[in-house]
Each structure stands twice: as structure tokens, then as C-alpha cells.
Protein backbone atom coordinates (compact mmCIF):
# COMPACT_ATOMS: atom_id res chain seq x y z
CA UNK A 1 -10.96 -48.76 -56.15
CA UNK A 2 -14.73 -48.47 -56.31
CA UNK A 3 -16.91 -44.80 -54.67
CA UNK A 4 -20.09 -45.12 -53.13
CA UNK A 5 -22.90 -43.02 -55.25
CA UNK A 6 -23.38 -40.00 -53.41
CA UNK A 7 -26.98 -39.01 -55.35
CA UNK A 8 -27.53 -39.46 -59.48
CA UNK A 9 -28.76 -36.56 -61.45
CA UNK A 10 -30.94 -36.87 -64.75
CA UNK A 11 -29.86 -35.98 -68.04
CA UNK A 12 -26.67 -33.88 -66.91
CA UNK A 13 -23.20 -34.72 -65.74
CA UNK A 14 -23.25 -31.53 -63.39
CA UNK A 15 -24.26 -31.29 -59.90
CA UNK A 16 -27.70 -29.52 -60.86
CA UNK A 17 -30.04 -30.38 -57.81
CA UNK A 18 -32.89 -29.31 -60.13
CA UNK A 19 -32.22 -32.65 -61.61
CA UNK A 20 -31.74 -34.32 -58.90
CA UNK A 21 -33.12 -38.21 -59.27
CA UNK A 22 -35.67 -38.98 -57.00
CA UNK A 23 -38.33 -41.29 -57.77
CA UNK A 24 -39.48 -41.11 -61.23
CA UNK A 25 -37.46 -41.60 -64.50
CA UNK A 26 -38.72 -40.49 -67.99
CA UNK A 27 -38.59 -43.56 -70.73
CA UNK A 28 -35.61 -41.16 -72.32
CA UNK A 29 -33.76 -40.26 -69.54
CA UNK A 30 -29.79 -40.32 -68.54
CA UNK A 31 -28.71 -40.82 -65.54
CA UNK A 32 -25.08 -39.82 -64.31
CA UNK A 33 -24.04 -40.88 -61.21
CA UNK A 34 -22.22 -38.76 -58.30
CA UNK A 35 -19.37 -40.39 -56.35
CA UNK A 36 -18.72 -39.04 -52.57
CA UNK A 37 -16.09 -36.81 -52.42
CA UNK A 38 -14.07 -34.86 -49.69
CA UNK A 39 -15.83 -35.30 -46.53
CA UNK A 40 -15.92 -31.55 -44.15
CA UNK A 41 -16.97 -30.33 -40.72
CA UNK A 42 -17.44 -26.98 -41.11
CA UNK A 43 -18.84 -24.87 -37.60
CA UNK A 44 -21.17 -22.22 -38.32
CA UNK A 45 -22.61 -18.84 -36.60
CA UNK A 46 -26.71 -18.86 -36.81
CA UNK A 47 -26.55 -15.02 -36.56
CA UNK A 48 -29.74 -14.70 -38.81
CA UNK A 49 -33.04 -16.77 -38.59
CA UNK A 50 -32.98 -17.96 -41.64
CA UNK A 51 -29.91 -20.18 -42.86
CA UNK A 52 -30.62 -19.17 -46.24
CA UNK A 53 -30.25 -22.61 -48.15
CA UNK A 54 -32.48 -24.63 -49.74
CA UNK A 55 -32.61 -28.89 -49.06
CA UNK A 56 -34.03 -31.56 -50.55
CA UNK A 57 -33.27 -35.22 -50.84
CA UNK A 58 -33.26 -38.14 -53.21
CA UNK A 59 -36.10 -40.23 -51.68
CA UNK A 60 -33.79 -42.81 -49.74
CA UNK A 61 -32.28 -40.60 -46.65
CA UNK A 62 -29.95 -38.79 -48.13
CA UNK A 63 -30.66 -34.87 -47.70
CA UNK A 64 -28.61 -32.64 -50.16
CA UNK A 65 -27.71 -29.27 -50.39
CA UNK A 66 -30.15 -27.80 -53.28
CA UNK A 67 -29.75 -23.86 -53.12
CA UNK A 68 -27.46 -21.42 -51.43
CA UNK A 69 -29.21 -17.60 -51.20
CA UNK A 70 -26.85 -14.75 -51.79
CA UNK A 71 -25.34 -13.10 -49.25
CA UNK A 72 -27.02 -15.47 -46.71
CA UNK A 73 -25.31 -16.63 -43.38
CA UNK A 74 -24.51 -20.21 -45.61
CA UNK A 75 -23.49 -18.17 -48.43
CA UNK A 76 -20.67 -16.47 -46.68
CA UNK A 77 -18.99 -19.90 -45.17
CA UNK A 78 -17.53 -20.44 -48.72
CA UNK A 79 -16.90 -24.06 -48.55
CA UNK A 80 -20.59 -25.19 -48.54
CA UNK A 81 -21.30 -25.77 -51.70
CA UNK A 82 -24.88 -26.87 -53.36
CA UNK A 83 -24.79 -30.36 -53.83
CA UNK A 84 -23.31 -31.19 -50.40
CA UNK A 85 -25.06 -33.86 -48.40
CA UNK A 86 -25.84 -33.18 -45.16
CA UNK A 87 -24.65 -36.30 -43.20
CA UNK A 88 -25.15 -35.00 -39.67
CA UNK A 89 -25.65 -31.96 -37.47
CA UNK A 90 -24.06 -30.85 -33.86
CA UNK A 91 -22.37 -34.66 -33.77
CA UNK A 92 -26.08 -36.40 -34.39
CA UNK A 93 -26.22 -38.65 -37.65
CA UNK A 94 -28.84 -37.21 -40.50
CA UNK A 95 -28.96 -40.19 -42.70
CA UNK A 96 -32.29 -41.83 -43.42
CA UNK A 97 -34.08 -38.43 -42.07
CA UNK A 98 -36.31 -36.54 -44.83
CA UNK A 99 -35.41 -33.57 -45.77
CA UNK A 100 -38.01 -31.61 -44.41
CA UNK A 101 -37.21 -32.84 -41.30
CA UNK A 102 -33.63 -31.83 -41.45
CA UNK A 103 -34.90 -28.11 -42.56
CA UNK A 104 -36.53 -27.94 -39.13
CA UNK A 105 -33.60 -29.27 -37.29
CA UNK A 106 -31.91 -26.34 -39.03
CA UNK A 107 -34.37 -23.81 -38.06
CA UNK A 108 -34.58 -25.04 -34.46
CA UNK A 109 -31.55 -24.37 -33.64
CA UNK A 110 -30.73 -21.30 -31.41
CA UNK A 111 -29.86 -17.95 -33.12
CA UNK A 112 -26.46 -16.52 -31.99
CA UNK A 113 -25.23 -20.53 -31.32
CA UNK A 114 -22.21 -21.72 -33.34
CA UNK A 115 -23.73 -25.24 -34.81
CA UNK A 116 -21.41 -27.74 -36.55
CA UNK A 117 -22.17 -29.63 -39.75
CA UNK A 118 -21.00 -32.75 -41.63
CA UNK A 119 -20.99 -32.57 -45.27
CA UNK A 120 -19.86 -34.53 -48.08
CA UNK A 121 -19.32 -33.09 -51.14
CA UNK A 122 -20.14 -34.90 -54.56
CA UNK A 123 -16.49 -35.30 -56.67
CA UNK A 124 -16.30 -33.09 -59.39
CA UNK A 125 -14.99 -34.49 -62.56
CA UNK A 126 -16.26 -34.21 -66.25
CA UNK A 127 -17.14 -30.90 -66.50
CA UNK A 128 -16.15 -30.35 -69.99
CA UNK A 129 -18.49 -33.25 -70.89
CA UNK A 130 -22.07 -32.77 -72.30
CA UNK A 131 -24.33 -35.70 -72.82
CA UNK A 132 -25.05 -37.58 -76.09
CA UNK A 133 -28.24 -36.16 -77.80
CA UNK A 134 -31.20 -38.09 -76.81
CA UNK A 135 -32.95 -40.59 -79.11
CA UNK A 136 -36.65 -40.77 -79.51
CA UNK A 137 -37.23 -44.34 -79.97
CA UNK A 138 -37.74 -47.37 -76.83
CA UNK A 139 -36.22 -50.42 -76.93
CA UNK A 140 -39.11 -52.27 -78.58
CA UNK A 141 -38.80 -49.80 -81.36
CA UNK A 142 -41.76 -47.53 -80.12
CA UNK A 143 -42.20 -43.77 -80.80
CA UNK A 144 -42.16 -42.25 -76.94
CA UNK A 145 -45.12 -39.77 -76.48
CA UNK A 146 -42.68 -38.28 -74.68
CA UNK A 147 -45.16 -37.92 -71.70
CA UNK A 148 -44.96 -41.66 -70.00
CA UNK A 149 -43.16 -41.76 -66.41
CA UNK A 150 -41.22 -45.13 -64.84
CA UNK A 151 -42.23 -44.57 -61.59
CA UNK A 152 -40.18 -46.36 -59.07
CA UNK A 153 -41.48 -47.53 -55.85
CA UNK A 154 -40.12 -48.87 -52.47
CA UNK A 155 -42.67 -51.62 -52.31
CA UNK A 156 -44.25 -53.40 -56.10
CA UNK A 157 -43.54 -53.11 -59.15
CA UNK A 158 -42.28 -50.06 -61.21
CA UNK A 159 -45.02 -49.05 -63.12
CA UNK A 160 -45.27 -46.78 -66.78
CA UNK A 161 -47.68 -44.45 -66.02
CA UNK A 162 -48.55 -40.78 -67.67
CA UNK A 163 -47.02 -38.07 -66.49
CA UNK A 164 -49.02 -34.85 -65.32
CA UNK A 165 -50.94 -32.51 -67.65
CA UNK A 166 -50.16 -28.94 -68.32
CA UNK A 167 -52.17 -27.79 -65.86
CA UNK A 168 -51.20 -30.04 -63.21
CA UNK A 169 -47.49 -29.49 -63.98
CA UNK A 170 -48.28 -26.13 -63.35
CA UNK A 171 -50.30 -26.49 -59.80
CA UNK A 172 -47.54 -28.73 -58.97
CA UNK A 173 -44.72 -25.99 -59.23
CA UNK A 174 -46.59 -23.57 -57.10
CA UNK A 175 -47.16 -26.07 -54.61
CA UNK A 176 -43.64 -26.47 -54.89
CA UNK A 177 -42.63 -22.99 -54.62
CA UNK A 178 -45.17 -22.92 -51.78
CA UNK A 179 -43.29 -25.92 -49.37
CA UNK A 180 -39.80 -24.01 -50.35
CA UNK A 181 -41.38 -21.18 -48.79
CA UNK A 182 -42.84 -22.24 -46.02
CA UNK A 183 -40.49 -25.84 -44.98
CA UNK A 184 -37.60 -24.91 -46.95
CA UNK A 185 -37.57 -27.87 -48.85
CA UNK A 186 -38.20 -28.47 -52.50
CA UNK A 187 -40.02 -31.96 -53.16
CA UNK A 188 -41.63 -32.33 -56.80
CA UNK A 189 -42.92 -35.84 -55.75
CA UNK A 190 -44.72 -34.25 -52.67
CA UNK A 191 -46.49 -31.46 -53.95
CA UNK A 192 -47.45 -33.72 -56.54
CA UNK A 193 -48.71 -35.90 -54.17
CA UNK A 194 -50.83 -32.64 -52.64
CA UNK A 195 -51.96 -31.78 -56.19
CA UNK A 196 -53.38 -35.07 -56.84
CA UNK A 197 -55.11 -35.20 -53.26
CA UNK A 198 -57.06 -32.25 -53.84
CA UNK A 199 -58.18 -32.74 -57.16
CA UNK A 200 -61.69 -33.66 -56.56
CA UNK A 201 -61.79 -31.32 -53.44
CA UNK A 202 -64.47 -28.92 -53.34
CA UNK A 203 -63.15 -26.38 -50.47
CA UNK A 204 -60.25 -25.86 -48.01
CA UNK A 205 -61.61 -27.94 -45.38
CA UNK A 206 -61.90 -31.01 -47.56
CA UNK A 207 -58.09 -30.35 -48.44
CA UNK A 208 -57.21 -30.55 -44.49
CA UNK A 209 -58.80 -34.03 -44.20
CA UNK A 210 -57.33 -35.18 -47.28
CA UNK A 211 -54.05 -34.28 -46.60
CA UNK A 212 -54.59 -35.63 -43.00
CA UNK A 213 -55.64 -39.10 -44.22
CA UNK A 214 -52.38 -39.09 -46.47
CA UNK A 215 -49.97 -36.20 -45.18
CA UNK A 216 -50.22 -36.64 -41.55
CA UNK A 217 -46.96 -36.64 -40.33
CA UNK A 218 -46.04 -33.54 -41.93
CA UNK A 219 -49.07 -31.38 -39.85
CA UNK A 220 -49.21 -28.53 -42.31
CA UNK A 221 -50.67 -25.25 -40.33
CA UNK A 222 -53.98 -23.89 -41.75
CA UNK A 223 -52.33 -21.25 -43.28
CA UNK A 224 -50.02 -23.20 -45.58
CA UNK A 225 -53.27 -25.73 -46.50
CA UNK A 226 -55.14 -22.21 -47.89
CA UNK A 227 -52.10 -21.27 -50.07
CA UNK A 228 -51.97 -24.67 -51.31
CA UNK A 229 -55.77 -24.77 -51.90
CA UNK A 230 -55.44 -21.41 -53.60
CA UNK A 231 -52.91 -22.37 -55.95
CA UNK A 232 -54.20 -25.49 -56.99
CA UNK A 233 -57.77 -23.32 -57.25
CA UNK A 234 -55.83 -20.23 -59.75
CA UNK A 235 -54.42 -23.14 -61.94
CA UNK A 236 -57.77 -24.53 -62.40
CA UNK A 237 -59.13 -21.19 -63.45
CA UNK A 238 -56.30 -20.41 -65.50
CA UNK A 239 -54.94 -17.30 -62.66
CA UNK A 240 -50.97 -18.40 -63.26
């Protein structure tokens, strides 16, 4: 009998949410594919503010558990597990809502209120398995640069295109760390998306409109567009 994917991960057979696939593929990746597993409702206390876990989601509506903080009030209900896909909270379906969105669904919610969630775990199988070593040529016999990106896109083509520099690799991780802080969420292919946008920016206030004109919906407080804009600024002066 045939499973429905759950989520694929790159380059590992473990459910490692850092390599979660989302919407860009390296010319020498694996991917390994996660079935659905045991589905669980599991009711839990808010007693704290903060949940304590981390989400993100594959790009098509499918939010995931990506980190669990220690000694949190998720940590304690010991069958959440990262990895888990959050398929609906307090009875409401989840699926086909962004991740970020989910996080403040989360963080709505009333402290002291007992809130119920729906979770599927991924199966767990192959653990004693490592992938095959990785070759370096492409199918046309090539030498990868090692630095191309498939980018995959809901509407077009996929495209090769080259992947970030150093530097931008390295604004795009604190941007990163920067919308885990502040949303909870961890999105590599948004904070890229913010890097790019203020490349060319000269100040903070041509950030805002920039990330306006292509961020809207996500209405990022003043405070968060500064951190970003100082980040992005310390990486281009070599501050990291």
C-alpha cells in the first residue's frame, strides 16, 4: 500500500528540519522522502508565553515542527516531537497556512488555556542508513561549480541560477536568526528574499518601502525592519 509524503529532506535520511526541502535544490543534491506516520491529538497547558518551539514549512502548506527548546512548555509534553506537522489547532484545519502564520496562531492563544493540537508525525525507518557519497559530475558530464541552485517555482520554469555569495550567505543567516526571534519561524527562502531587497538600499526607510512593495502581508514592526537593516549593514562591513 502506497504513504502520502509527509515533507522530503535534502541529503539525509533523518528527520533534520535544517534540511528540510523547500524551494531550491543544489545540482548534487539527494532527496529522501518522509511518509506520514501515526497521526496524535495531544491537549496542551499554555502556562508560559512562549511555546518554546520553533516552525517552519516546506513552501506548499504544510507547517512542521523544526525545534523544540529545553525545558519549554512543548518540551515537557514528550510526544511532540520535531518533525511533526502541525495539521490543525483547537479543531480548525492548518493546512495550506504559512508558517508564520501558524506561529501567531500559537502565540495568540490565551495563557493559562488548555489548547489542543493535531500532529502527524513523519515514520521513522532507516536510521542505520547513511547516504551514498556524492558525485561531482552532472548528467551532461559537467564539473559542478558547486555553487549553481535549481530553483523551483509555483508559476514558470525552474531555472539554474547562482547561489548567494559569502557575504550574502552570511546576511541571510542573521536575517534568519532575526525572523526566528522575532516570528518564530525559520524561512531561508524569506530572509533571502529580504537580503536581496535591500541590497541597493541606502537607509532604513528605503528598506520599509521595499519590503512593503514585496513583503506586505507580513507588516514587519519598525523595530524588526532596523535589526534587519543592521544586519544586512554589519555583513557589508565585515561586523559578523
Amino acid at each position: 500500500m502506497s504513504r502520502e509524503i509527509l515533507f522530503c529532506t535534502l541529503n539525509t535520511h533523518k528527520i533534520d528540519m535544517d534540511k528540510l526541502l523547500g524551494g531550491q535544490i543544489g545540482l548534487e543534491d539527494f532527496i529522501f522522502a518522509h511518509v506520514k506516520g501515526v497521526k496524535k491529538e495531544v491537549d496542551v497547558l499554555k502556562s508560559e508565553d512562549s511555546l518554546g518551539l520553533t516552525i517552519t514549512d516546506n513552501g506548499a502548506g504544510y507547517a512542521f515542527i523544526k525545534r523544540i527548546k529545553d525545558g519549554s512548555v512543548i518540551d515537557r509534553v514528550k510526544v511532540i516531537s520535531v518533525g511533526d506537522h502541525i495539521e490543525g489547532i483547537n479543531g480548525k484545519n492548518i493546512v495550506g497556512i504559512r508558517h508564520y502564520e501558524v506561529a501567531k496562531m500559537l502565540k495568540d492563544l490565551e495563557i493559562s488555556q488548555t489548547f489542543t493540537l493535531k500532529l502527524i508525525e513523519p515514520m521513522k525507518a532507516f536510521e542505520m542508513i547513511e547516504p551514498r557519497s556524492k558525485g561531482g559530475k552532472l548528467a551532461d558530464g559537467n564539473i559542478s561549480s558547486g555553487r549553481e541552485t535549481l530553483r523551483l517555482r509555483s508559476k514558470g520554469p525552474a531555472t539554474v541560477e547562482q547561489m548567494p555569495s559569502e557575504l550574502e550567505e552570511k546576511a541571510i543567516k542573521k536575517v534568519d536568526d532575526l525572523l526566528e526571534a522575532y516570528m518564530g519561524i525559520r524561512d531561508i527562502e524569506l530572509a533571502a528574499t529580504m537580503v536581496e531587497a535591500g541590497r541597493e538600499k541606502k537607509n532604513p526607510d528605503e528598506l520599509a518601502v521595499a519590503f512593503d512593495e514585496t513583503l506586505g502581508d507580513f507588516g514587519f514592526p519598525d523595530e524588526f525592519v532596523f535589526d534587519v537593516w543592521g544586519a544586512i549593514g554589519d555583513v557589508k562591513q565585515g561586523r559578523f
